[in-house]
PDB file of N, CA and C in Angstrom:
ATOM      1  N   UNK A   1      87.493 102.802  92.496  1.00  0.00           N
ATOM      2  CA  UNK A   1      86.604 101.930  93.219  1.00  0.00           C
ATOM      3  C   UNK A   1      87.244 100.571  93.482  1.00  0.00           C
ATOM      4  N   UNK A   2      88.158  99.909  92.290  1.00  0.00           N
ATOM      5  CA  UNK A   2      88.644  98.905  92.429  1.00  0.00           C
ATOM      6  C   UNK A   2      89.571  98.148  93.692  1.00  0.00           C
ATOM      7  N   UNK A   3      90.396 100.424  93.654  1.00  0.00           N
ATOM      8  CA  UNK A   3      91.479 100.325  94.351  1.00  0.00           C
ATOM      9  C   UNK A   3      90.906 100.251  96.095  1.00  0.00           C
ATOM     10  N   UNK A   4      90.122 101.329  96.033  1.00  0.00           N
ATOM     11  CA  UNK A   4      89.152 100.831  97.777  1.00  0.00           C
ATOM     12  C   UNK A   4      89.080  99.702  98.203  1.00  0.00           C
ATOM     13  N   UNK A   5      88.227  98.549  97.225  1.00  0.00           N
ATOM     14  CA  UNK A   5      87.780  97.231  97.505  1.00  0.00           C
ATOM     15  C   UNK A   5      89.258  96.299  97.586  1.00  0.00           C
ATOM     16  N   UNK A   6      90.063  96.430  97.283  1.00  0.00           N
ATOM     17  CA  UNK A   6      91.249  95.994  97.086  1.00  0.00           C
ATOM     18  C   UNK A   6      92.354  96.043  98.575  1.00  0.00           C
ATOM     19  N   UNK A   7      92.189  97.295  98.901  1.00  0.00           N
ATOM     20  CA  UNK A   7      92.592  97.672 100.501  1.00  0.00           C
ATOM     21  C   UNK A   7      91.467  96.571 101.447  1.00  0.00           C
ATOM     22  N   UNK A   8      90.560  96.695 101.083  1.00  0.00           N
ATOM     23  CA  UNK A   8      89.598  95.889 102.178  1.00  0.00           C
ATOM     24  C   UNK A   8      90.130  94.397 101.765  1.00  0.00           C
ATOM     25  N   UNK A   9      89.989  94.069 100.669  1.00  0.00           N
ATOM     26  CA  UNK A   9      90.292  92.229 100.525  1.00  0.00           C
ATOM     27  C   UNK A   9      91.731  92.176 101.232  1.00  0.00           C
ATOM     28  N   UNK A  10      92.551  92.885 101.125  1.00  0.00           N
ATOM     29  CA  UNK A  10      93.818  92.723 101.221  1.00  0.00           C
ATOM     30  C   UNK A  10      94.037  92.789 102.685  1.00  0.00           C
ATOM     31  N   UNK A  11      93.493  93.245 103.800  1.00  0.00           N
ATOM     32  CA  UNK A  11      93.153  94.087 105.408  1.00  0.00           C
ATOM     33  C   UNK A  11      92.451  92.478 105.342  1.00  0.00           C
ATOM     34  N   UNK A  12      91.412  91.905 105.180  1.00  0.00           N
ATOM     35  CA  UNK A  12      90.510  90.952 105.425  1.00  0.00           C
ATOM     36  C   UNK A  12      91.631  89.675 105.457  1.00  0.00           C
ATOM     37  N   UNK A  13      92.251  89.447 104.362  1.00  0.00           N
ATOM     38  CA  UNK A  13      93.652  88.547 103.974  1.00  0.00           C
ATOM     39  C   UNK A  13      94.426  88.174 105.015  1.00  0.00           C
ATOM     40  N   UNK A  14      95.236  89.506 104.684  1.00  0.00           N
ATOM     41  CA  UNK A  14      95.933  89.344 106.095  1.00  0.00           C
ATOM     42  C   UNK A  14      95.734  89.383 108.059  1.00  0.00           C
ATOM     43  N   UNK A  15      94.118  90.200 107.698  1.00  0.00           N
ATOM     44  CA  UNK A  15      93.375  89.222 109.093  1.00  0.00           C
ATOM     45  C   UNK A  15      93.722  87.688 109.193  1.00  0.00           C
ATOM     46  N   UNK A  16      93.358  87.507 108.322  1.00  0.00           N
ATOM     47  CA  UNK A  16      92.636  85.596 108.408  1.00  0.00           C
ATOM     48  C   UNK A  16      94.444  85.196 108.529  1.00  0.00           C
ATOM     49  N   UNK A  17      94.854  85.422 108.049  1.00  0.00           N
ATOM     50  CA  UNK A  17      96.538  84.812 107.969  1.00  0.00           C
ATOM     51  C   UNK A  17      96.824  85.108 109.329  1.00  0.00           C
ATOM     52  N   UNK A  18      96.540  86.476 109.979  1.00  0.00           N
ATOM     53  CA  UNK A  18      97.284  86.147 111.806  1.00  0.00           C
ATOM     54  C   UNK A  18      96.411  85.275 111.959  1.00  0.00           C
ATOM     55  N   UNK A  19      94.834  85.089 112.036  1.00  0.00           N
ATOM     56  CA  UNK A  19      94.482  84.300 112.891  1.00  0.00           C
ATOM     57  C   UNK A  19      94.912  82.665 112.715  1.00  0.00           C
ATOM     58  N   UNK A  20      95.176  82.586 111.285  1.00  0.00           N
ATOM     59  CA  UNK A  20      95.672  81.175 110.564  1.00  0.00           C
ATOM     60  C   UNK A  20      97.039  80.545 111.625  1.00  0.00           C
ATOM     61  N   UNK A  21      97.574  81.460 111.967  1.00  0.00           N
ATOM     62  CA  UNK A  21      98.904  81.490 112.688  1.00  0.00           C
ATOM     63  C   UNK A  21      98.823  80.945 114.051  1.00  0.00           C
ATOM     64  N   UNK A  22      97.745  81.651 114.534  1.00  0.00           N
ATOM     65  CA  UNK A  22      97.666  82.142 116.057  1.00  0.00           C
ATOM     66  C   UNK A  22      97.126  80.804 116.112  1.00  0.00           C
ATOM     67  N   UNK A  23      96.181  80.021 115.258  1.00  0.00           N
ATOM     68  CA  UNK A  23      95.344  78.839 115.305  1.00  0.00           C
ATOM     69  C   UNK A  23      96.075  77.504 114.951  1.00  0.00           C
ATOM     70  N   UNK A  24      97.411  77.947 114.523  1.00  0.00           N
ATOM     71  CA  UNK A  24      98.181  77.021 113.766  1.00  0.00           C
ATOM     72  C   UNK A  24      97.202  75.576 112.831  1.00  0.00           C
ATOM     73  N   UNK A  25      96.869  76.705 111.827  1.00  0.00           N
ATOM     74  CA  UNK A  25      95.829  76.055 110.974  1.00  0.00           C
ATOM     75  C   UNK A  25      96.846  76.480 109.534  1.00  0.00           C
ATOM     76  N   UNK A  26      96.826  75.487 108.614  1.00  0.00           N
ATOM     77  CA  UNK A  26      97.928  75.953 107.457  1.00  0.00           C
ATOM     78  C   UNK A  26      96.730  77.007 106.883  1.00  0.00           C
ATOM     79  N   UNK A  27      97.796  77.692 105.976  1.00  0.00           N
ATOM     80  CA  UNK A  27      96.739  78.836 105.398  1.00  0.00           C
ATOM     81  C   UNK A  27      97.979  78.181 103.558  1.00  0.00           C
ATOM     82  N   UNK A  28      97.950  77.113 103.577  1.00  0.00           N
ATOM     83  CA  UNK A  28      98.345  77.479 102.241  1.00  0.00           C
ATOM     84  C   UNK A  28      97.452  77.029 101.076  1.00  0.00           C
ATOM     85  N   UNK A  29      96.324  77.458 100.822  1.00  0.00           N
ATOM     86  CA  UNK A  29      95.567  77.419  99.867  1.00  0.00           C
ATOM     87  C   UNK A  29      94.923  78.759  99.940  1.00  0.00           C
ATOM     88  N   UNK A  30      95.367  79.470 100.697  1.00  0.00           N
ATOM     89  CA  UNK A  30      94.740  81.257 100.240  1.00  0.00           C
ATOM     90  C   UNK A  30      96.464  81.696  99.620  1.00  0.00           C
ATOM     91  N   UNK A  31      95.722  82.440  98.422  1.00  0.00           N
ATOM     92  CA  UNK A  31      96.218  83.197  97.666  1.00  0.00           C
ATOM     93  C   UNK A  31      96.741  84.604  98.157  1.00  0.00           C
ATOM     94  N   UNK A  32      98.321  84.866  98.020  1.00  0.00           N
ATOM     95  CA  UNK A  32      98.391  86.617  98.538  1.00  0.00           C
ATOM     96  C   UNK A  32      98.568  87.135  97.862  1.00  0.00           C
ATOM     97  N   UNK A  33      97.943  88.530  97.382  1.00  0.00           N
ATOM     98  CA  UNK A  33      98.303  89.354  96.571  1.00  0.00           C
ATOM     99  C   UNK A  33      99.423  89.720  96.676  1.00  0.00           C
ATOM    100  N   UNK A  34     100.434  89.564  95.600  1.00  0.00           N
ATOM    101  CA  UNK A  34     101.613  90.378  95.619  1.00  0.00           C
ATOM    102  C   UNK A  34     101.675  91.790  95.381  1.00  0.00           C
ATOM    103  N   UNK A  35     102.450  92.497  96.386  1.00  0.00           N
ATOM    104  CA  UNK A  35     102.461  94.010  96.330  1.00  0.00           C
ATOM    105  C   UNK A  35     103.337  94.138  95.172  1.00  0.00           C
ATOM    106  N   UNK A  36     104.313  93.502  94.919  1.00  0.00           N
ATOM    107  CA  UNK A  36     105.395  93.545  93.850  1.00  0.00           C
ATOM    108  C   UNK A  36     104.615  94.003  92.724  1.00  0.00           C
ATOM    109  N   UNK A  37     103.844  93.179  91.994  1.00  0.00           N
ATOM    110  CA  UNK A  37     102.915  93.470  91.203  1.00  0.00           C
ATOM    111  C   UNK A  37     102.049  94.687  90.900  1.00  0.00           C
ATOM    112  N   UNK A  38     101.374  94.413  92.000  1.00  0.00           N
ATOM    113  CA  UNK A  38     100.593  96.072  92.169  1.00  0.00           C
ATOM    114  C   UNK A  38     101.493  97.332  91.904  1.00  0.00           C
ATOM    115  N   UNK A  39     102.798  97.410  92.510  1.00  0.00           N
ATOM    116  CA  UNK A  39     103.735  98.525  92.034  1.00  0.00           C
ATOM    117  C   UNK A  39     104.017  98.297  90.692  1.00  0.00           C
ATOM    118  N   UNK A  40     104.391  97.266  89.990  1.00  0.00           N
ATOM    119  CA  UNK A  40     105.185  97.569  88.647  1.00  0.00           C
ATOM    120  C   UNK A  40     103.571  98.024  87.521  1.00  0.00           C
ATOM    121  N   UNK A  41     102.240  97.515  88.112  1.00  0.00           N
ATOM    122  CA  UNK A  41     101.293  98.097  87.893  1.00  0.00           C
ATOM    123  C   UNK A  41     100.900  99.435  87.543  1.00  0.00           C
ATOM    124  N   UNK A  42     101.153 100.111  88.575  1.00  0.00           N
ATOM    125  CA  UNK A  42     101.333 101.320  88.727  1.00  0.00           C
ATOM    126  C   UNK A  42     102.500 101.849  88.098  1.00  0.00           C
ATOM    127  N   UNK A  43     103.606 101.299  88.221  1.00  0.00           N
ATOM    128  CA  UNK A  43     104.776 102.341  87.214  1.00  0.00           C
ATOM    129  C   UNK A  43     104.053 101.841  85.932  1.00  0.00           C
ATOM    130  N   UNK A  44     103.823 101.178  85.374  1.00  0.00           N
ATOM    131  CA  UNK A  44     103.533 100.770  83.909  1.00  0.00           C
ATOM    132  C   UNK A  44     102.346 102.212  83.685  1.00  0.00           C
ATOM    133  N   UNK A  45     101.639 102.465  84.441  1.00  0.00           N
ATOM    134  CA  UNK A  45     100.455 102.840  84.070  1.00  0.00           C
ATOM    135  C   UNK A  45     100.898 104.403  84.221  1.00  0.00           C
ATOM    136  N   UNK A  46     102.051 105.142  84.994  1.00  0.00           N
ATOM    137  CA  UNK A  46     102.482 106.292  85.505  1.00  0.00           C
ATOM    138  C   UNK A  46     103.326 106.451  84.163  1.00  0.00           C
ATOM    139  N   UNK A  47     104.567 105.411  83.696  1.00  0.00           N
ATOM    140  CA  UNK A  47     105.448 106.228  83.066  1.00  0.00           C
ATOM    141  C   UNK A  47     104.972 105.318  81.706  1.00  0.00           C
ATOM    142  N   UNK A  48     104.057 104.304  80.869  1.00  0.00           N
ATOM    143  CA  UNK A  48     104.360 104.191  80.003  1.00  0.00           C
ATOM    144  C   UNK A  48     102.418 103.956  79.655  1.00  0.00           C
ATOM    145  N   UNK A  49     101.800 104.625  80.292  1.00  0.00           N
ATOM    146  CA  UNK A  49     100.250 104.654  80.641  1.00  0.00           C
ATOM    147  C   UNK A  49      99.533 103.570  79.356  1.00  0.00           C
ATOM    148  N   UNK A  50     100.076 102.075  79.973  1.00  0.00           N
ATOM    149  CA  UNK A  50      99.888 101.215  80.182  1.00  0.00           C
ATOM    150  C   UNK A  50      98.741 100.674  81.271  1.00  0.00           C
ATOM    151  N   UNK A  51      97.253 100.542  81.341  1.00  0.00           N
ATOM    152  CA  UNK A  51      96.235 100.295  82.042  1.00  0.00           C
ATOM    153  C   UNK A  51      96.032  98.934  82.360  1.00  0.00           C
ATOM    154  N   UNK A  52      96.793  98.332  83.220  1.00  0.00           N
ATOM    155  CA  UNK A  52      97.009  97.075  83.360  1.00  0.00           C
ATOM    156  C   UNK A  52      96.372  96.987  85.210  1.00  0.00           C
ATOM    157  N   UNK A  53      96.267  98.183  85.992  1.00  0.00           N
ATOM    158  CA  UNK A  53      96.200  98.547  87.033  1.00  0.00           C
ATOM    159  C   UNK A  53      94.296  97.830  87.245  1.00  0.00           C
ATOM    160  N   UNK A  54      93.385  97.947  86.581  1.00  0.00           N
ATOM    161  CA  UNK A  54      92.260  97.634  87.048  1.00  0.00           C
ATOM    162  C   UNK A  54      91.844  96.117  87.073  1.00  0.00           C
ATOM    163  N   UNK A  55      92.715  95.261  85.855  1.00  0.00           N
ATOM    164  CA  UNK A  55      92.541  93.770  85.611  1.00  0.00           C
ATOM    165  C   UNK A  55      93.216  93.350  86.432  1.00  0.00           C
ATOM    166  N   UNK A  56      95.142  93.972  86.972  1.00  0.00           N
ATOM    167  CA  UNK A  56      95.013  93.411  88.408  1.00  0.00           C
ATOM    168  C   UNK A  56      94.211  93.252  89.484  1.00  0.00           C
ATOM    169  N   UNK A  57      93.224  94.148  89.950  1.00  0.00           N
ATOM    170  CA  UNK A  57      92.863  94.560  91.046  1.00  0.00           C
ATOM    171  C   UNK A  57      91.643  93.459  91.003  1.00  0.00           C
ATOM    172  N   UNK A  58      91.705  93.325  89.268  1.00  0.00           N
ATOM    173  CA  UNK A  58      90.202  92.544  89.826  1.00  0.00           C
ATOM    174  C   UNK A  58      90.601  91.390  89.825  1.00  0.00           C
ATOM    175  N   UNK A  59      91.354  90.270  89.415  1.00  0.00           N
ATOM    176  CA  UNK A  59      92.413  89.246  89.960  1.00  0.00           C
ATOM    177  C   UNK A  59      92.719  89.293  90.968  1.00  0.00           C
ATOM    178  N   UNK A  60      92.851  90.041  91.946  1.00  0.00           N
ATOM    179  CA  UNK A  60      93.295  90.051  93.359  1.00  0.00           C
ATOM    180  C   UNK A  60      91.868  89.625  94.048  1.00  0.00           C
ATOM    181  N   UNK A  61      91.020  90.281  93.628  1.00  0.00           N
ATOM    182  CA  UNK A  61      89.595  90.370  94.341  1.00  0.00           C
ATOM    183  C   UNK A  61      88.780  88.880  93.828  1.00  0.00           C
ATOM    184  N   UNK A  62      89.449  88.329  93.248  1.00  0.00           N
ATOM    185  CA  UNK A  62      89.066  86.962  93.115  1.00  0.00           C
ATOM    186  C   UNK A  62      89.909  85.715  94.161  1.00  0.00           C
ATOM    187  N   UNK A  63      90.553  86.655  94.955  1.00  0.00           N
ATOM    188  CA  UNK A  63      90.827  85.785  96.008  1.00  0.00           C
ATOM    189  C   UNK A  63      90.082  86.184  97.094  1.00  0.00           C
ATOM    190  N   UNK A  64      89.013  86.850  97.271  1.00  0.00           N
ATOM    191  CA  UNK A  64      88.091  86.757  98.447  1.00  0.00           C
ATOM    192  C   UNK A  64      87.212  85.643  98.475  1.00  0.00           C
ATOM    193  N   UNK A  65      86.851  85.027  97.570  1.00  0.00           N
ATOM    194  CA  UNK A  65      86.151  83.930  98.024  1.00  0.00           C
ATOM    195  C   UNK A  65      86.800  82.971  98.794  1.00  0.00           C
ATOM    196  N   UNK A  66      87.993  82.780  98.262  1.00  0.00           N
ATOM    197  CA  UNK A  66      89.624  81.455  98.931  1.00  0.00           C
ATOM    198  C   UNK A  66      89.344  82.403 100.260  1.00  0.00           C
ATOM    199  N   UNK A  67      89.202  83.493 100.906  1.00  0.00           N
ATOM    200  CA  UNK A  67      89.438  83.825 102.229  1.00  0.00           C
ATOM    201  C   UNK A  67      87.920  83.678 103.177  1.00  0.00           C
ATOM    202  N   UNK A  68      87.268  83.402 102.078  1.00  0.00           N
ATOM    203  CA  UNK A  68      86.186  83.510 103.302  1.00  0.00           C
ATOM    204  C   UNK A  68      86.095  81.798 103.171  1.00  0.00           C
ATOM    205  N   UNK A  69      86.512  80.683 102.573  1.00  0.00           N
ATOM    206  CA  UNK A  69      86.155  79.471 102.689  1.00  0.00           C
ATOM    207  C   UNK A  69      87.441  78.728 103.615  1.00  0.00           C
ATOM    208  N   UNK A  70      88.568  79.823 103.624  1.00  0.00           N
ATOM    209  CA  UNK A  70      89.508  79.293 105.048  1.00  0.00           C
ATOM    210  C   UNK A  70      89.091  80.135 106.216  1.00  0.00           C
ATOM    211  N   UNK A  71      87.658  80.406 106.068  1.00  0.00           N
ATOM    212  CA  UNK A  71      86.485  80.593 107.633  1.00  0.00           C
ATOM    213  C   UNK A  71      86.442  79.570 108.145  1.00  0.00           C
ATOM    214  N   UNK A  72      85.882  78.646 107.322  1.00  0.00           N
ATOM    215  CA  UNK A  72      85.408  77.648 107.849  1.00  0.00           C
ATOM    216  C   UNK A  72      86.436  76.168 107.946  1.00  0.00           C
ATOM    217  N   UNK A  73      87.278  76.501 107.590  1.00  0.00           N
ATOM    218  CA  UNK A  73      88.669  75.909 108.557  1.00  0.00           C
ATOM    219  C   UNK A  73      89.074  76.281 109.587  1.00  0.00           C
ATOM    220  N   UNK A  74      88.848  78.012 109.888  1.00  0.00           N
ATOM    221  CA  UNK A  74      89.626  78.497 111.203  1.00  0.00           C
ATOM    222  C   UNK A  74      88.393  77.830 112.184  1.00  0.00           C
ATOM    223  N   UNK A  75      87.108  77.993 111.806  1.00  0.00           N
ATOM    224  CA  UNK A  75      85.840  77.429 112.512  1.00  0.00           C
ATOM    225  C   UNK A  75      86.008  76.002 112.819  1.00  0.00           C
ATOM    226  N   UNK A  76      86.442  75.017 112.264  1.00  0.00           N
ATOM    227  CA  UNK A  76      86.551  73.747 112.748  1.00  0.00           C
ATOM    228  C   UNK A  76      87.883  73.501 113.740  1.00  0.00           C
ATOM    229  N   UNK A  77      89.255  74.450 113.507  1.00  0.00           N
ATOM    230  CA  UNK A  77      90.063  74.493 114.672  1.00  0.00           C
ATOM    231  C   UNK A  77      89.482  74.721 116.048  1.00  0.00           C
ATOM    232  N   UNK A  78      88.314  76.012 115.911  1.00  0.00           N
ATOM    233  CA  UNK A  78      88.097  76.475 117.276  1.00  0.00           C
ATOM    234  C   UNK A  78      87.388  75.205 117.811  1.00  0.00           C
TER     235      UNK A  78
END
């Protein structure tokens, strides 16, 4: 379930970052999930089943709030 919601924050993210671009509005106070992470996640949890995979995910998903409050920055560019 984690991992679903995680594809969506992450799709939503990197929405707001083209439009951050396209708006030439800084985007550096949103947070990106590093994929780096998420993989050594996953090997930890594949070859030494190490469950470190769900407390990432939910650390990541604590950067949706930082993406929906650089809304209302892309909103004051337009």
């Amino acid at each position: 379930m984690l991992a679903i919601l995680f594809v969506y924050t992450y799709t939503a993210l990197v929405t707001f970052l083209v439009v951050h671009r396209m708006l030439r509005v800084s985007s550096s106070s949103i947070v990106r999930p590093s994929r780096m992470l998420l993989y050594a996640a996953i090997a930890l949890y594949f070859f030494l089943h190490i469950d470190l995979l769900n407390y990432l995910l939910l650390f990541y998903l604590l950067t949706l709030p930082l993406v929906f409050l650089s809304f209302w920055r892309l909103r004051k560019a337009l």
